[in-house]
N, C-alpha and C. Protein backbone atom coordinates (compact mmCIF):
# COMPACT_ATOMS: atom_id res chain seq x y z
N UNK A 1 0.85 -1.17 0.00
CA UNK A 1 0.00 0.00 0.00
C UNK A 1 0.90 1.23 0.00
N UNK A 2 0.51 1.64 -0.72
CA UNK A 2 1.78 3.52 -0.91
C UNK A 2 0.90 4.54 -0.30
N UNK A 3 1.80 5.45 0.11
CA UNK A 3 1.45 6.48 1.12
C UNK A 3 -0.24 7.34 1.01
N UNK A 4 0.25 7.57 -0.65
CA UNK A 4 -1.23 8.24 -1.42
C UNK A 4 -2.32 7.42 -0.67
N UNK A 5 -2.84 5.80 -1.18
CA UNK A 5 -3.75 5.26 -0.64
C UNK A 5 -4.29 5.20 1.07
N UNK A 6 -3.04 5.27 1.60
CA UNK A 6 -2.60 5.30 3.12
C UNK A 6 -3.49 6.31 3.46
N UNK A 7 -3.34 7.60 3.23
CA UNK A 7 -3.63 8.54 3.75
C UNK A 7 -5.20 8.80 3.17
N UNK A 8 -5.81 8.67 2.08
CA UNK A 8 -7.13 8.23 1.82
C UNK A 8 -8.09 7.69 2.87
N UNK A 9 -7.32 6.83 3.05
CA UNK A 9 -7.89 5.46 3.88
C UNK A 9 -8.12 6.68 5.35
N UNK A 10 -6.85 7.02 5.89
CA UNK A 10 -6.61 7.46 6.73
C UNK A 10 -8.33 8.82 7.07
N UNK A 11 -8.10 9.42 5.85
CA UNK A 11 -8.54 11.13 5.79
C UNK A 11 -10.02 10.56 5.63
N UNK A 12 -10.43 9.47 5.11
CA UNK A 12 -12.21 8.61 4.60
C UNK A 12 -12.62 8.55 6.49
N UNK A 13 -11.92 7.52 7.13
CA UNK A 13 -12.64 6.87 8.24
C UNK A 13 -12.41 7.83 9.88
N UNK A 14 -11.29 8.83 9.87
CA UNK A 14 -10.85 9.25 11.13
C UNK A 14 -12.14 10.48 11.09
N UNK A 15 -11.98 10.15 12.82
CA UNK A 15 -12.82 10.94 13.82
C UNK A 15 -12.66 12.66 13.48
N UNK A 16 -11.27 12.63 13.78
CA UNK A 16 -11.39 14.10 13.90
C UNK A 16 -10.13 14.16 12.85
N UNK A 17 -9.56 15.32 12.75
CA UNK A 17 -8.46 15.82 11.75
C UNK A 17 -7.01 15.21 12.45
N UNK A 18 -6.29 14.53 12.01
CA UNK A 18 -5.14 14.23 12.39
C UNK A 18 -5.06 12.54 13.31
N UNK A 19 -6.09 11.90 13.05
CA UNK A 19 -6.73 11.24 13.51
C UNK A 19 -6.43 9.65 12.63
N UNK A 20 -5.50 9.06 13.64
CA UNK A 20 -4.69 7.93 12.67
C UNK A 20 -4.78 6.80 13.72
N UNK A 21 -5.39 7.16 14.97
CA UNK A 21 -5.00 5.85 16.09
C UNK A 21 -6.49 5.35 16.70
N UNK A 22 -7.82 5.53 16.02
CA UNK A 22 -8.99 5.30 16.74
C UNK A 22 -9.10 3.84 15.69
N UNK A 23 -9.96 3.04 16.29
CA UNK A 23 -10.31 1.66 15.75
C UNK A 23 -11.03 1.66 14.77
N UNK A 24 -11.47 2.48 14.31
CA UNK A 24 -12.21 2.68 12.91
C UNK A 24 -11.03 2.85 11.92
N UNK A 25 -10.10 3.48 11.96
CA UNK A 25 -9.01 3.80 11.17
C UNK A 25 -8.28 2.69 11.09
N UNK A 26 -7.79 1.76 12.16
CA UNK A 26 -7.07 0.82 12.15
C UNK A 26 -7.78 -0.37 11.55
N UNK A 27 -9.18 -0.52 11.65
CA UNK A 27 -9.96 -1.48 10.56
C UNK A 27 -9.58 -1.62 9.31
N UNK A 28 -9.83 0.07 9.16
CA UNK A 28 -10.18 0.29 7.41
C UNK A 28 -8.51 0.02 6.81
N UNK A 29 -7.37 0.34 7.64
CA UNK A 29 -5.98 0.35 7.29
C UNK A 29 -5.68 -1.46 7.05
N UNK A 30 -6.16 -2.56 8.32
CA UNK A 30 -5.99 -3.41 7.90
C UNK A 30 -6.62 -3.90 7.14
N UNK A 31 -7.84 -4.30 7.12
CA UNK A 31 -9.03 -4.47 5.65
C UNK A 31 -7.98 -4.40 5.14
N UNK A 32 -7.54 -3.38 4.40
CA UNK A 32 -7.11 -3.08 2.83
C UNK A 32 -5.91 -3.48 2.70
N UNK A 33 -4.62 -3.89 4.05
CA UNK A 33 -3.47 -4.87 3.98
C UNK A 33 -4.19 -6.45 3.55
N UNK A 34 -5.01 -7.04 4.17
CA UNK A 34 -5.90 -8.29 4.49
C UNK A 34 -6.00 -8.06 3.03
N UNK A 35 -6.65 -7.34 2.43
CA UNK A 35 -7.16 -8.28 0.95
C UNK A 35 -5.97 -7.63 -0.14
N UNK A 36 -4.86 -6.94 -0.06
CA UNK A 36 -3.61 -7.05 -0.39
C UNK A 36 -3.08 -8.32 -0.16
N UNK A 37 -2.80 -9.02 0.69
CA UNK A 37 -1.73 -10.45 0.87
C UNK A 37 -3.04 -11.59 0.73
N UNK A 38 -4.26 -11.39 0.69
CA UNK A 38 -5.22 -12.22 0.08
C UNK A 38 -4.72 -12.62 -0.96
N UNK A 39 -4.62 -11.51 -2.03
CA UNK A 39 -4.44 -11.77 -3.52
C UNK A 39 -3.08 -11.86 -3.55
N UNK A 40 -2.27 -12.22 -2.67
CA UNK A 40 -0.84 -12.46 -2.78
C UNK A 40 -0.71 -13.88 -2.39
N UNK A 41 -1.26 -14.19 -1.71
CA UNK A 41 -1.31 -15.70 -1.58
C UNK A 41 -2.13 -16.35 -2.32
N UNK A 42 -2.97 -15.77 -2.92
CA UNK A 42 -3.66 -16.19 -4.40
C UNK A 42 -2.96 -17.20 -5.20
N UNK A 43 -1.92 -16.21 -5.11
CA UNK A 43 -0.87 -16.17 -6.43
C UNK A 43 0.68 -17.34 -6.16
N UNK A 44 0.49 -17.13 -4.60
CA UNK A 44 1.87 -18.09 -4.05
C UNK A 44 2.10 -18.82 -3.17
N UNK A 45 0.82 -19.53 -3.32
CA UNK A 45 0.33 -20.75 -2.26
C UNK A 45 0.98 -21.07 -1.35
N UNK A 46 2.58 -21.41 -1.49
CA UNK A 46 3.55 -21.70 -0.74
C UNK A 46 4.09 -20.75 0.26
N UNK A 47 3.98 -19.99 0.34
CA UNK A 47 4.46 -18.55 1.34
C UNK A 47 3.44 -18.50 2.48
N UNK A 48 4.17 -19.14 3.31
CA UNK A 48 4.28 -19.51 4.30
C UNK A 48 4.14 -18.28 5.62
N UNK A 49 5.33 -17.29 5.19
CA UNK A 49 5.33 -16.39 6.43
C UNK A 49 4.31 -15.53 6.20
N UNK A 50 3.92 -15.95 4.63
CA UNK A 50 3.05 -13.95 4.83
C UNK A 50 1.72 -14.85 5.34
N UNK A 51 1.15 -15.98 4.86
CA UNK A 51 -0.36 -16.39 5.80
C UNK A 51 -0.28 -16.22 6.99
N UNK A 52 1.39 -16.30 7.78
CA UNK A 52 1.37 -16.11 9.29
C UNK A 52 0.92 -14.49 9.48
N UNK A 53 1.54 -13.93 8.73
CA UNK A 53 1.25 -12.12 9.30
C UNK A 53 0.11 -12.30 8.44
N UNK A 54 -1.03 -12.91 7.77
CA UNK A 54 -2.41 -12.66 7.34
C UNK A 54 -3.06 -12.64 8.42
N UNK A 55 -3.34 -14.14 8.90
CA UNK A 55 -3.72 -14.30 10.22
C UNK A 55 -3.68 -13.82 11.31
N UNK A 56 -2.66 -12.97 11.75
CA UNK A 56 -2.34 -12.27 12.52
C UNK A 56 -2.60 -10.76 12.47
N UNK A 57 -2.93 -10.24 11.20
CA UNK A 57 -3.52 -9.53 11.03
C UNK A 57 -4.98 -9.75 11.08
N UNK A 58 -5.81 -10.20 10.69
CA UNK A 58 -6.81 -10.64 11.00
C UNK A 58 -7.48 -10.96 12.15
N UNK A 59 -6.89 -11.54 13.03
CA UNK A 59 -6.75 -11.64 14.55
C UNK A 59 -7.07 -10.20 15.32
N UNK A 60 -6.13 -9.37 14.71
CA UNK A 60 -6.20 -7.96 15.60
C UNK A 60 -7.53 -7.39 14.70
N UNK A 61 -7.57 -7.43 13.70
CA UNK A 61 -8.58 -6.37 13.15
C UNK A 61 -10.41 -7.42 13.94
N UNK A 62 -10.29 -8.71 14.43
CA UNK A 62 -10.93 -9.29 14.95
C UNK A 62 -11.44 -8.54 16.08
N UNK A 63 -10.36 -8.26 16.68
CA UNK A 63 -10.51 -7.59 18.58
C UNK A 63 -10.52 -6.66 18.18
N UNK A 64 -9.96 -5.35 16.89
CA UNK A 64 -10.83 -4.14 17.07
C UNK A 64 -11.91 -4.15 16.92
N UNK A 65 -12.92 -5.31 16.32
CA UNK A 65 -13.88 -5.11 15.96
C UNK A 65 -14.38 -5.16 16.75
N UNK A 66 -14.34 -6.41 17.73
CA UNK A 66 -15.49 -6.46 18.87
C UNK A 66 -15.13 -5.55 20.03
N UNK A 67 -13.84 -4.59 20.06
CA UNK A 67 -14.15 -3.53 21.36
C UNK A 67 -14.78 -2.69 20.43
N UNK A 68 -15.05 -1.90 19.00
CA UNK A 68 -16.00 -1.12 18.47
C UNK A 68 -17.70 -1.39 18.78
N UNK A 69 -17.61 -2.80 18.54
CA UNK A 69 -18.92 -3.32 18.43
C UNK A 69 -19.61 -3.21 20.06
N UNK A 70 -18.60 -2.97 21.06
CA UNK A 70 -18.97 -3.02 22.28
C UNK A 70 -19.15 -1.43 22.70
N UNK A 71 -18.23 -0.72 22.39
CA UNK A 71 -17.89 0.83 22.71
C UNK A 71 -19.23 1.84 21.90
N UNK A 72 -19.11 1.62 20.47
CA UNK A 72 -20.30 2.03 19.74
C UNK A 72 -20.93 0.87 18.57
N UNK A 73 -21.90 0.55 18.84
CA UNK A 73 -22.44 -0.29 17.87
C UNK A 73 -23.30 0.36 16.98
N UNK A 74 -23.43 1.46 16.68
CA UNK A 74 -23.55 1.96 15.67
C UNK A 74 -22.50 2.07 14.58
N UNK A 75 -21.97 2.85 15.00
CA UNK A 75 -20.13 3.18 14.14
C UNK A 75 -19.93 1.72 13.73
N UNK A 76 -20.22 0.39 15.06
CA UNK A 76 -19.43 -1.37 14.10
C UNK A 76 -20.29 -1.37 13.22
N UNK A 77 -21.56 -1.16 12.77
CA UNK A 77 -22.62 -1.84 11.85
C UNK A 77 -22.29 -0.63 10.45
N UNK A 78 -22.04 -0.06 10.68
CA UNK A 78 -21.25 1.56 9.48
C UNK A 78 -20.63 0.88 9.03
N UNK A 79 -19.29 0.70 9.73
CA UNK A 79 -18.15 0.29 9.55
C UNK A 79 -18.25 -0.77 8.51
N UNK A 80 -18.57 -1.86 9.24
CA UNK A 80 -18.76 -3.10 8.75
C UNK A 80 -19.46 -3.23 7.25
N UNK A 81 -20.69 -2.24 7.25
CA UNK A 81 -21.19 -2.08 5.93
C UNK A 81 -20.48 -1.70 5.04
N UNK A 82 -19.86 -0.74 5.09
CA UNK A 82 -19.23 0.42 4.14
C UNK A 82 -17.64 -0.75 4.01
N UNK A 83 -16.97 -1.30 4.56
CA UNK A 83 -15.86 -2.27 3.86
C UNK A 83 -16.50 -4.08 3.75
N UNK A 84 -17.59 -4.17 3.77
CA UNK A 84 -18.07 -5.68 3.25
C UNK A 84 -17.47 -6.32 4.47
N UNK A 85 -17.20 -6.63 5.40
CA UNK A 85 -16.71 -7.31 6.67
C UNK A 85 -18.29 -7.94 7.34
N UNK A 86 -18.11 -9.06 7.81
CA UNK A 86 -19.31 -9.76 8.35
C UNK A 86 -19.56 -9.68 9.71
N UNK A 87 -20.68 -9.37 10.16
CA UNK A 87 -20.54 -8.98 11.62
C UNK A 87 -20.59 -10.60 12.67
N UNK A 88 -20.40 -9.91 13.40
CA UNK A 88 -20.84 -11.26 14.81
C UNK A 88 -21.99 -11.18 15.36
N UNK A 89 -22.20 -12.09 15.69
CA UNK A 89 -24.10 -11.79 16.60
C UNK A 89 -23.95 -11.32 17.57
């Protein structure tokens, strides 16, 4: 992901202006790593370390979700809509 997209991502989902560390931001930042090394392991079945940092990414964007979904459940059901992510019951 290059800086341009970065900061998109960044300037679309943050709270307030300057605003790079709230869990909405860190969603939308991994989302868009997550289906980057998706289509990289698409491609190279065998690569091994990057499914480890997939998963592991995934993992965390897991637990931001459910302290959002707990903190404001409005903002998780937004969220969740607006990048295709499946909610939890």
């Amino acid at each position: 992901m290059d800086k341009a997209v970065k900061q998109e991502i960044i300037k679309k989902f943050a709270r307030k202006e300057g605003d790079t560390g709230s869990p909405e931001v860190q969603i939308a930042l991994l989302s868009s790593r997550i289906g980057t090394l998706t289509e990289h392991l698409r491609n190279n079945k065998k690569d091994h370390s990057t499914r480890r940092g997939l998963l592991a990414m995934v993992a965390l964007r897991k637990k931001l979700l459910a302290y959002l979904a707990k903190e404001n459940r409005a903002k998780y059901i937004e969220l969740t809509d607006e990048l295709g992510i499946r909610r939890v019951k």
